[in-house]
Protein backbone atom coordinates (compact mmCIF):
# COMPACT_ATOMS: atom_id res chain seq x y z
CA UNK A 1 174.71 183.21 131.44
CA UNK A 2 177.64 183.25 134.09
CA UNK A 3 177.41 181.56 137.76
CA UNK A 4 178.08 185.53 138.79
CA UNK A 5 175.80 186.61 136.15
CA UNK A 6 172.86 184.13 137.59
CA UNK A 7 173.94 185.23 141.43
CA UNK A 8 173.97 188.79 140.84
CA UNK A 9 170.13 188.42 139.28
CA UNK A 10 169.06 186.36 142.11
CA UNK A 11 170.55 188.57 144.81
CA UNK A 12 168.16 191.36 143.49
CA UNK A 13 165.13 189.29 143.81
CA UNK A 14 166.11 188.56 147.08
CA UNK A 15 166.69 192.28 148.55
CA UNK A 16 163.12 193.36 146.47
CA UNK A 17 161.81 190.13 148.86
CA UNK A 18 162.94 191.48 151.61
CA UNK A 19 161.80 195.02 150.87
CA UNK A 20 158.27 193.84 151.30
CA UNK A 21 158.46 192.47 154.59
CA UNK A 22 157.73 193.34 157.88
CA UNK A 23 160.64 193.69 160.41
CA UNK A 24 159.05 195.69 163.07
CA UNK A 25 160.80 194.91 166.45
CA UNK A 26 164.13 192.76 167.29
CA UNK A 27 165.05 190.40 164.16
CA UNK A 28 167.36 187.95 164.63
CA UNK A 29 169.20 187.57 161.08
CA UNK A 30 170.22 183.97 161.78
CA UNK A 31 173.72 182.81 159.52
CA UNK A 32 174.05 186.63 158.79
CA UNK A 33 177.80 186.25 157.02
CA UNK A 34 178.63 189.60 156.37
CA UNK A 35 175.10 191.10 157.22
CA UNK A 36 174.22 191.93 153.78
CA UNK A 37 170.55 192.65 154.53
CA UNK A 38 170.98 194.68 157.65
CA UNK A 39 170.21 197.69 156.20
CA UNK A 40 166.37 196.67 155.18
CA UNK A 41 165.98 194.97 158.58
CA UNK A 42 166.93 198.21 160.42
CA UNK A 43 164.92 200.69 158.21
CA UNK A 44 162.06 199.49 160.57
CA UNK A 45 163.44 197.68 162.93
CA UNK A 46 166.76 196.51 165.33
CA UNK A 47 168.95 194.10 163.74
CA UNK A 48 171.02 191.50 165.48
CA UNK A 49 173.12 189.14 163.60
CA UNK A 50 174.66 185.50 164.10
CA UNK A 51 176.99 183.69 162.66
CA UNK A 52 178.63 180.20 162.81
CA UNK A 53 182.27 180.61 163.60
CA UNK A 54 183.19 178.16 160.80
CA UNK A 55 182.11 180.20 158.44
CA UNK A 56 185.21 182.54 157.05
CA UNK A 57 184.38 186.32 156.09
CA UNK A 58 181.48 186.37 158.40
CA UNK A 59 180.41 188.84 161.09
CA UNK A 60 181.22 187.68 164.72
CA UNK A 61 177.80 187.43 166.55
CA UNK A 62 176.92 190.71 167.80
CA UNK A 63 174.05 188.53 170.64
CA UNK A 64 175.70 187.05 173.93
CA UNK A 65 176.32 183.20 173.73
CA UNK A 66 176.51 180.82 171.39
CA UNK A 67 172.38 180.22 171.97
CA UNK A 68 170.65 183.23 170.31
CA UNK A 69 167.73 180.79 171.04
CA UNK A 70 167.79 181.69 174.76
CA UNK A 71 165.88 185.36 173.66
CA UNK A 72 162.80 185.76 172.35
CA UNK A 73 162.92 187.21 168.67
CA UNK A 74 159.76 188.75 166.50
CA UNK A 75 161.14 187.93 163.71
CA UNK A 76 164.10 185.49 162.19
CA UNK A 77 165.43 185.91 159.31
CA UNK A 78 167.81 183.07 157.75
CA UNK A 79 168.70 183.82 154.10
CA UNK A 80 170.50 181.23 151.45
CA UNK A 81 171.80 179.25 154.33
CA UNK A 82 168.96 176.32 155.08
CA UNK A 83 170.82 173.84 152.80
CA UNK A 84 173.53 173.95 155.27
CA UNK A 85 171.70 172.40 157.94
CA UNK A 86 172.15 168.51 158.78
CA UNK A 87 168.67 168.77 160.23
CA UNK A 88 166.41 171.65 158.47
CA UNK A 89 163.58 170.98 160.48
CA UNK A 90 165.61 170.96 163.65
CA UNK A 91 166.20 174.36 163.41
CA UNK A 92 163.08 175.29 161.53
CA UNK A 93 161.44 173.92 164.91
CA UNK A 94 163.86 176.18 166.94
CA UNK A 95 163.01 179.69 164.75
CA UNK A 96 159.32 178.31 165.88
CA UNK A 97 159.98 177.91 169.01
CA UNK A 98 161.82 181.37 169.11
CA UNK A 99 159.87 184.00 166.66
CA UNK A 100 156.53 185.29 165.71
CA UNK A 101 157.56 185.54 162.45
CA UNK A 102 159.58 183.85 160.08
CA UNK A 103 161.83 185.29 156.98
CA UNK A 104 163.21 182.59 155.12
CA UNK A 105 164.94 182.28 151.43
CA UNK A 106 166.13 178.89 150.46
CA UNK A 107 167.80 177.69 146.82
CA UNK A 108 166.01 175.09 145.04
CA UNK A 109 168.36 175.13 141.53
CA UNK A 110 171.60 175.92 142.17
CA UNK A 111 175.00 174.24 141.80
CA UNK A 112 176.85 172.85 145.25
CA UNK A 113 178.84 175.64 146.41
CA UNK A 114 180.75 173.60 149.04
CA UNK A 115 181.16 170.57 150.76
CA UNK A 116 178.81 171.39 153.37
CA UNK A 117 176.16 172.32 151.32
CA UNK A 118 173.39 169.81 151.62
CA UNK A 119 169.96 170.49 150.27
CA UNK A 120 168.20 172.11 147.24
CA UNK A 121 164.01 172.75 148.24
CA UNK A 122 161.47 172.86 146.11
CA UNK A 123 158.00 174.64 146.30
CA UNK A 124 156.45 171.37 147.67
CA UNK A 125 159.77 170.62 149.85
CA UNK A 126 160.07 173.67 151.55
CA UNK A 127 156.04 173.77 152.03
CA UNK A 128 155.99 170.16 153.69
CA UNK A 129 159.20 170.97 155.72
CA UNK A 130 157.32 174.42 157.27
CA UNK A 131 153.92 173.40 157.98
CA UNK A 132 155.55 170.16 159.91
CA UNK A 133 156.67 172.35 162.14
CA UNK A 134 154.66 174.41 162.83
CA UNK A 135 155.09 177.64 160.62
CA UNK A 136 151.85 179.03 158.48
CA UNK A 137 153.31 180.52 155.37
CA UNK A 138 151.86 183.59 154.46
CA UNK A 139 153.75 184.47 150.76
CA UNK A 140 155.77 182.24 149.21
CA UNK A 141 157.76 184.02 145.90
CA UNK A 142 159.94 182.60 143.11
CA UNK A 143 163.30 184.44 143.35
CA UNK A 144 164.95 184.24 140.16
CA UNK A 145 164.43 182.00 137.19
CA UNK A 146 165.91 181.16 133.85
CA UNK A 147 165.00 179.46 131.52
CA UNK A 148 165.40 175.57 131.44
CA UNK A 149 164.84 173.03 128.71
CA UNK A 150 161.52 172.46 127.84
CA UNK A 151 159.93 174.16 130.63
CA UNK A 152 159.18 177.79 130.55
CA UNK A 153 161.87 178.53 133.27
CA UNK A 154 163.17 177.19 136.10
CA UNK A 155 163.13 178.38 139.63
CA UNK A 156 166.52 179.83 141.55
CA UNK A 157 164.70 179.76 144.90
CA UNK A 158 162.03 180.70 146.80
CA UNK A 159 161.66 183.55 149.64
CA UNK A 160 158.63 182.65 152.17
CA UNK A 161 157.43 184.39 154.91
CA UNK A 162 155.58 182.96 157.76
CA UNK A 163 153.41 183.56 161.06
């Protein structure tokens, strides 16, 4: 199986993920890139992206400032981009601090993609990184698998949702 091959499956699990939740109200889709998810986000509710700057191809942030943490958000949503973080609970504490709800999807077995790609979670990572700050996950799902040596099959990543 391909790199594209392995992407492409994952990306499905992903949008099914996100079909399921809720995202009633303003969502803040936090590293949005080029806002591949808006369209679930706005079937039920208004959409507002952000973006780093150093990130090429993305959308420009459609929120004032470069401080989306200044609003008050119902839900954020932050897909594939935790492992970029120097400090993953840093801004786990600031989605927290800013949101109801939280919409996360993280990688756990994946190849390095670039330089600034820092962390892989696992089930137990990802838990223990949460619940210190503060988040209580309500469904945690397996997006994507294949197989893997001796063990049945091995995780791609995880999509959580918390409250």
């Amino acid at each position: 199986m391909t790199g594209y091959e392995i992407r492409q499956m994952q990306r499905k699990t992903i949008v099914a993920f996100l079909w399921d939740q809720d995202f009633s109200g303003r969502t803040l889709d936090y590293g949005c890139g080029a806002a591949p998810y808006r369209d679930i986000v706005e079937a039920s509710g208004e959409w507002h992206g952000w973006n780093r700057a150093i990130y090429p191809g993305g959308l420009k942030a459609d929120i004032g400032g470069d401080d989306p943490f200044g609003e008050r958000w119902d839900v954020v949503l932050c897909t594939q981009a935790l492992q970029y973080f120097p400090d993953p609970r840093g801004i786990l504490a600031l989605f927290r601090g800013a949101a109801d709800r939280l919409v996360l999807t993280v990688a756990t077995n994946w190849p390095e993609v670039e330089p600034e790609d820092l962390y892989r979670f696992t089930r137990a990572g990802i838990t223990t990184v949460l619940e210190d700050v503060g988040w209580k996950i309500d469904e945690m799902r397996e997006l994507g698998a294949i197989p893997f040596g001796d063990m049945e099959r091995c995780a791609l990543g995880y999509g959580v949702a918390c409250s």
